[in-house]
Protein backbone atom coordinates (compact mmCIF):
# COMPACT_ATOMS: atom_id res chain seq x y z
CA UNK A 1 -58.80 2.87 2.79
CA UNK A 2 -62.23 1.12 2.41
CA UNK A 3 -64.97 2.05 0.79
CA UNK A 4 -67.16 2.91 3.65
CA UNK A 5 -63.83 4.14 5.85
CA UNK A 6 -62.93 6.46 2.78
CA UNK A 7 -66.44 8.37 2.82
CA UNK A 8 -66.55 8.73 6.49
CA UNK A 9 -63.26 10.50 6.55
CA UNK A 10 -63.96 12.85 3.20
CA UNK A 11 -67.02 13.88 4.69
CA UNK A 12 -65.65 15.06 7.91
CA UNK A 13 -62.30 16.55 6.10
CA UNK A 14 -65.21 18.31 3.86
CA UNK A 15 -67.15 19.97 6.97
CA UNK A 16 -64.21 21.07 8.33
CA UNK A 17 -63.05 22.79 4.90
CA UNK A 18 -67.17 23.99 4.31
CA UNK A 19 -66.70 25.72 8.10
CA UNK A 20 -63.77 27.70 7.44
CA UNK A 21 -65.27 28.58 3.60
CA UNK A 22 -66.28 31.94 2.88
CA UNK A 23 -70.12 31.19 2.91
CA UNK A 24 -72.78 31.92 5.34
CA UNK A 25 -71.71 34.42 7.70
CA UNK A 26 -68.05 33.92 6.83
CA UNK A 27 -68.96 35.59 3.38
CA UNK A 28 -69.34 39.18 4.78
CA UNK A 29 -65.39 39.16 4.80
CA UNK A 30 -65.21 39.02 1.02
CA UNK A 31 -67.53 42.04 0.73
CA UNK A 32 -65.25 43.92 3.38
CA UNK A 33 -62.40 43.77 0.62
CA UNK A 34 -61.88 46.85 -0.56
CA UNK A 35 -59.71 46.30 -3.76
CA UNK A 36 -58.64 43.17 -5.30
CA UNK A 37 -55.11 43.33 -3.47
CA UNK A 38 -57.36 43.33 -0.33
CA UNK A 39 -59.31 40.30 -1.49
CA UNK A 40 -55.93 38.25 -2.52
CA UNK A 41 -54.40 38.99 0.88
CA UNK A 42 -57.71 37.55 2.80
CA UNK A 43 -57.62 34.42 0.54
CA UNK A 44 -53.96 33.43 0.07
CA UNK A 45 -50.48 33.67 2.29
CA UNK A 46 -48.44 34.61 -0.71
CA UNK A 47 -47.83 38.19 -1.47
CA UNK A 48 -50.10 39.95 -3.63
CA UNK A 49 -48.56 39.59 -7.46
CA UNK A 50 -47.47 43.10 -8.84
CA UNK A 51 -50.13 43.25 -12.01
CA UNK A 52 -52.85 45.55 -12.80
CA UNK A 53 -56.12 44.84 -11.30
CA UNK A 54 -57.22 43.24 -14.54
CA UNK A 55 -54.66 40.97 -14.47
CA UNK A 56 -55.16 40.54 -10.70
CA UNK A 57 -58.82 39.80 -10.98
CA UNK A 58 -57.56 36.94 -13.53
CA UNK A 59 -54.99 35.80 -11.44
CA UNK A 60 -57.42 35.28 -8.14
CA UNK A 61 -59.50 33.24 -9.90
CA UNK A 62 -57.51 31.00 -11.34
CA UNK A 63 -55.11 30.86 -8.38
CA UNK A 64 -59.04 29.43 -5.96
CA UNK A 65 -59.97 27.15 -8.82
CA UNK A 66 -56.45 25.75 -8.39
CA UNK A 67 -56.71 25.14 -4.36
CA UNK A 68 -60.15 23.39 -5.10
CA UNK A 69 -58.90 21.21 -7.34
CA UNK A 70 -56.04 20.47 -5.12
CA UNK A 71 -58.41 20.01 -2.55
CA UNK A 72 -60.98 17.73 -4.25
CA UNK A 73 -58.17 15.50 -5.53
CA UNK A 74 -57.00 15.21 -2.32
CA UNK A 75 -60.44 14.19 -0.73
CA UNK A 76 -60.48 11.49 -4.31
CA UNK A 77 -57.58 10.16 -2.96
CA UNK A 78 -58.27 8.72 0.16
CA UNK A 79 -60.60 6.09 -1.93
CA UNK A 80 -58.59 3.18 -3.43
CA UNK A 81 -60.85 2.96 -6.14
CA UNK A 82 -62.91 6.26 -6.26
CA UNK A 83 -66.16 6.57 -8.08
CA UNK A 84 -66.00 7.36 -11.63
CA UNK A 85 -68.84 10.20 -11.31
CA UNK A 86 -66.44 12.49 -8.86
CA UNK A 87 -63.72 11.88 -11.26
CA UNK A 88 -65.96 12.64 -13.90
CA UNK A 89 -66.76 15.60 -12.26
CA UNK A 90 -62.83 16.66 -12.14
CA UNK A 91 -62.50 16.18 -15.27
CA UNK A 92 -64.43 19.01 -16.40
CA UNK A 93 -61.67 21.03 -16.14
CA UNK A 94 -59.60 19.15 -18.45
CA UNK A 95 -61.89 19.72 -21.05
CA UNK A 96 -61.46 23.41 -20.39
CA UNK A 97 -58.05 22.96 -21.10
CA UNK A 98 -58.67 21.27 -24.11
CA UNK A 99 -60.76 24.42 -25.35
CA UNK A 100 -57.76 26.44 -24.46
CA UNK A 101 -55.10 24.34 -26.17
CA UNK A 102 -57.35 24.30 -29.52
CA UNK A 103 -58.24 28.34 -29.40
CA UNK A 104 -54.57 29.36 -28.76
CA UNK A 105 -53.28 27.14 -31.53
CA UNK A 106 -55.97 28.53 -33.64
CA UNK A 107 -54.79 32.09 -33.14
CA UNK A 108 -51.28 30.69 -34.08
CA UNK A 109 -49.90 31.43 -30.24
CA UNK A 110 -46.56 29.70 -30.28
CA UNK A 111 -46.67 29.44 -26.08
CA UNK A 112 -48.48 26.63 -24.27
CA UNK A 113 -51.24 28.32 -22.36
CA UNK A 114 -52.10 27.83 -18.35
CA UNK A 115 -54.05 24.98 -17.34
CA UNK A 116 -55.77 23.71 -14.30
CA UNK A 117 -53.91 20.64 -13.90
CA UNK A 118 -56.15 17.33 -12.21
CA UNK A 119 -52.89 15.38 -11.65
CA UNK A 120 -53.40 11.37 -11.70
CA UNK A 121 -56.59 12.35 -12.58
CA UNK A 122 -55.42 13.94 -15.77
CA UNK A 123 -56.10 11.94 -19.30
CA UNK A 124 -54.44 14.41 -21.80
CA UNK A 125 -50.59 15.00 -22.42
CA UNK A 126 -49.82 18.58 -22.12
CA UNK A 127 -46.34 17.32 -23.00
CA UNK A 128 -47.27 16.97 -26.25
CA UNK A 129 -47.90 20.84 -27.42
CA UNK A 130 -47.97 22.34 -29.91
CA UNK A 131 -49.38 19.00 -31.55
CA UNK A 132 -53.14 18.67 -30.72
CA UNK A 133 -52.75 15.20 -31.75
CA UNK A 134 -50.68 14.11 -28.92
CA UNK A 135 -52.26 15.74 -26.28
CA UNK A 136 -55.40 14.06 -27.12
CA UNK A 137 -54.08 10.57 -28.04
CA UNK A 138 -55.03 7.24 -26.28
CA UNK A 139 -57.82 9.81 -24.13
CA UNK A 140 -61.58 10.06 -24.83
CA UNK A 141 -60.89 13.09 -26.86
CA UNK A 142 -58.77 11.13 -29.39
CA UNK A 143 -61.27 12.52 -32.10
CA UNK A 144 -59.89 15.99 -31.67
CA UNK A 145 -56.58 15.29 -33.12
CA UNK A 146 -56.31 18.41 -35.51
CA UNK A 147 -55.89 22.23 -34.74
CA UNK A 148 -59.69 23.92 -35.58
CA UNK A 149 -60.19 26.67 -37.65
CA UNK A 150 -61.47 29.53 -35.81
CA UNK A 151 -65.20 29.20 -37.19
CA UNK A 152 -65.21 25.67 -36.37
CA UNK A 153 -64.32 26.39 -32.95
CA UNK A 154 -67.84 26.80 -32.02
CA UNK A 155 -68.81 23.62 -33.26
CA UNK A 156 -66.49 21.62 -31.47
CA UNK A 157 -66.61 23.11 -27.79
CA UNK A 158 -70.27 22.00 -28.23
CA UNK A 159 -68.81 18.25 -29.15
CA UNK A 160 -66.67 18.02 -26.20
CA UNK A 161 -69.57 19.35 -23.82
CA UNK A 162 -71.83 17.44 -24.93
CA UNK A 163 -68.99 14.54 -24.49
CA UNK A 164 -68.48 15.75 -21.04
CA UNK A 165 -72.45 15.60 -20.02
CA UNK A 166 -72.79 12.11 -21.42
CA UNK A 167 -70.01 11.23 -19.57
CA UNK A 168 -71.35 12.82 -16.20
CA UNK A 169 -74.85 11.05 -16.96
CA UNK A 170 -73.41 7.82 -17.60
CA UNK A 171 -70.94 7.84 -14.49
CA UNK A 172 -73.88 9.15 -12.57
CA UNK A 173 -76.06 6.34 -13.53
CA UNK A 174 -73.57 3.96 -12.21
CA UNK A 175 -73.61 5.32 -8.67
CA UNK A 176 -74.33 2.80 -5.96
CA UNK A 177 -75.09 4.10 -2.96
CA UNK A 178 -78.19 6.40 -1.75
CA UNK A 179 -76.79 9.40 -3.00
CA UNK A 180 -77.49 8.75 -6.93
CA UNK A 181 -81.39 9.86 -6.71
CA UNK A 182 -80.28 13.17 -5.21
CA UNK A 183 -77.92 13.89 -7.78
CA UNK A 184 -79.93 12.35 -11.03
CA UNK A 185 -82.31 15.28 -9.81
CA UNK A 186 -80.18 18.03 -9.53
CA UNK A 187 -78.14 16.65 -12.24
CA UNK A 188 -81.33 17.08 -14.35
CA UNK A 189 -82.37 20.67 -13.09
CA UNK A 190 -79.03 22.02 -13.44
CA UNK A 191 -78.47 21.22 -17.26
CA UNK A 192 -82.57 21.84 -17.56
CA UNK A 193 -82.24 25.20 -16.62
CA UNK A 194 -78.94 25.82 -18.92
CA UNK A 195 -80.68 24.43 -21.72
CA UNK A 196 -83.19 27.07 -20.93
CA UNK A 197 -80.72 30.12 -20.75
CA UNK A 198 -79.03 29.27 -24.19
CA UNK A 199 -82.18 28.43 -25.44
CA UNK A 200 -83.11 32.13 -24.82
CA UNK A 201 -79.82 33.41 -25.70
CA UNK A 202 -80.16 31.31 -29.22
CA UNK A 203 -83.78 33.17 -29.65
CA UNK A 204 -83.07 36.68 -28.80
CA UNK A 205 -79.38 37.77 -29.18
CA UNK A 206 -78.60 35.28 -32.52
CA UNK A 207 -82.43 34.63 -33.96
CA UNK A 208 -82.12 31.39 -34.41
CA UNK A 209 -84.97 29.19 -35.75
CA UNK A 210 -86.62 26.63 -33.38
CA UNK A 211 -84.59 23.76 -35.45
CA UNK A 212 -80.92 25.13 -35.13
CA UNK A 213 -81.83 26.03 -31.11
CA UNK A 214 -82.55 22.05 -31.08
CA UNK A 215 -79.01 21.52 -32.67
CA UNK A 216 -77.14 23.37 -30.00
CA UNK A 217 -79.15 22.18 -26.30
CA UNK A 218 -77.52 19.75 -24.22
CA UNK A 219 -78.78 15.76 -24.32
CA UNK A 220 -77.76 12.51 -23.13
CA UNK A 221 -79.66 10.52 -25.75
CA UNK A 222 -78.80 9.35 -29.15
CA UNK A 223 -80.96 12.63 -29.76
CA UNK A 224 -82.10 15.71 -28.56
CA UNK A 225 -86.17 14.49 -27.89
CA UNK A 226 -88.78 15.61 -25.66
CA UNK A 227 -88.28 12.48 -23.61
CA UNK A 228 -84.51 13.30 -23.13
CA UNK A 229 -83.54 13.54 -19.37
């Protein structure tokens, strides 16, 4: 489908999907749930799973990321060539499951953990557990190639979101169409006002000194500056 064609027919697939969300005045049915067995059975046609509510509050979650991925991807690929900043966008959730794979082969877990899998979308090989290496080769996460140490694990979920943002601002900056001035601004106020919360989180819960808050903000620059985005 064209360009043009393509956008026309996400945007009306997406209205329909917003109308029957629960938001607005649809989202009085998710505070009518009175248990989390309640809230499954309004959201999904399979039968509730027989776990504790723990579990179950886990399980929800991870089951509507799932769908919205699904959906999204779905939406993508009615495009021939789709932007990269949407893709960019789904690919956040790879880099989840890069933070996953490294923490559960730091604790020595022997089992491949649950991901949110982005199909064609995907650039890591999850084939390639329990060797970090493979999973990242030939991707932009190459770099990470060797299981972390669990005090270095800090340290290197910061390097892949900062990867991720640079990513997001560069794909966003290549935008074409009258959309990209809407998004450089909320783009900007959204990781603004995160920079803001760790910021404070850095100051009060951790004491850290002006200079190591610096080290740990998001940036898109060589640097982080006061003229930084």
């Amino acid at each position: 489908m064209d360009k043009s064609g393509a956008a026309s027919y996400v945007y009306a697939k997406a209205c329909g999907m917003l109308g029957k969300a629960y938001v607005g005045k649809n989202a009085v049915k998710l505070f009518n749930a009175k248990s989390l067995s309640d809230l499954w059975a309004l959201i999904f046609t399979e039968p509730v799973p027989v776990v504790p509510e723990m579990l179950l509050a886990n399980q929800i979650e991870y089951e509507a990321v799932k769908r919205f991925v699904s959906q999204y991807s779905h939406l993508l690929e009615n495009y021939t060539s789709p932007d990269s900043f949407p893709v960019e966008l789904l690919r956040r959730y790879e880099i989840e499951n890069l933070k996953v794979f490294a923490a559960s082969l730091s604790m020595g877990e022997t089992k491949a953990p649950r991901i949110v899998d982005i199909g064609n979308y995907s650039v890591l090989d999850y084939s390639g557990w329990p060797d970090l290496s493979k999973i990242t080769k030939d991707s932009p996460f190459e770099w990470y190639n060797a299981v972390p140490r669990i005090a270095e694990r800090q340290k290197l979920d910061y390097a892949l979101d900062l990867q991720e943002i640079k990513n997001l601002w560069s794909a966003l900056n290549h935008v074409s169409d009258g959309t990209k001035g809407v998004l450089v601004d909320f783009f900007r106020e959204i990781y603004s006002i995160k920079n803001l919360l760790w910021a404070l989180r850095l100051r009060v819960y951790y004491n850290f000194k002006k200079e190591a808050v610096e080290e740990n903000l998001f940036y898109v620059g060589d640097a982080p500056s006061k003229s930084d985005p």
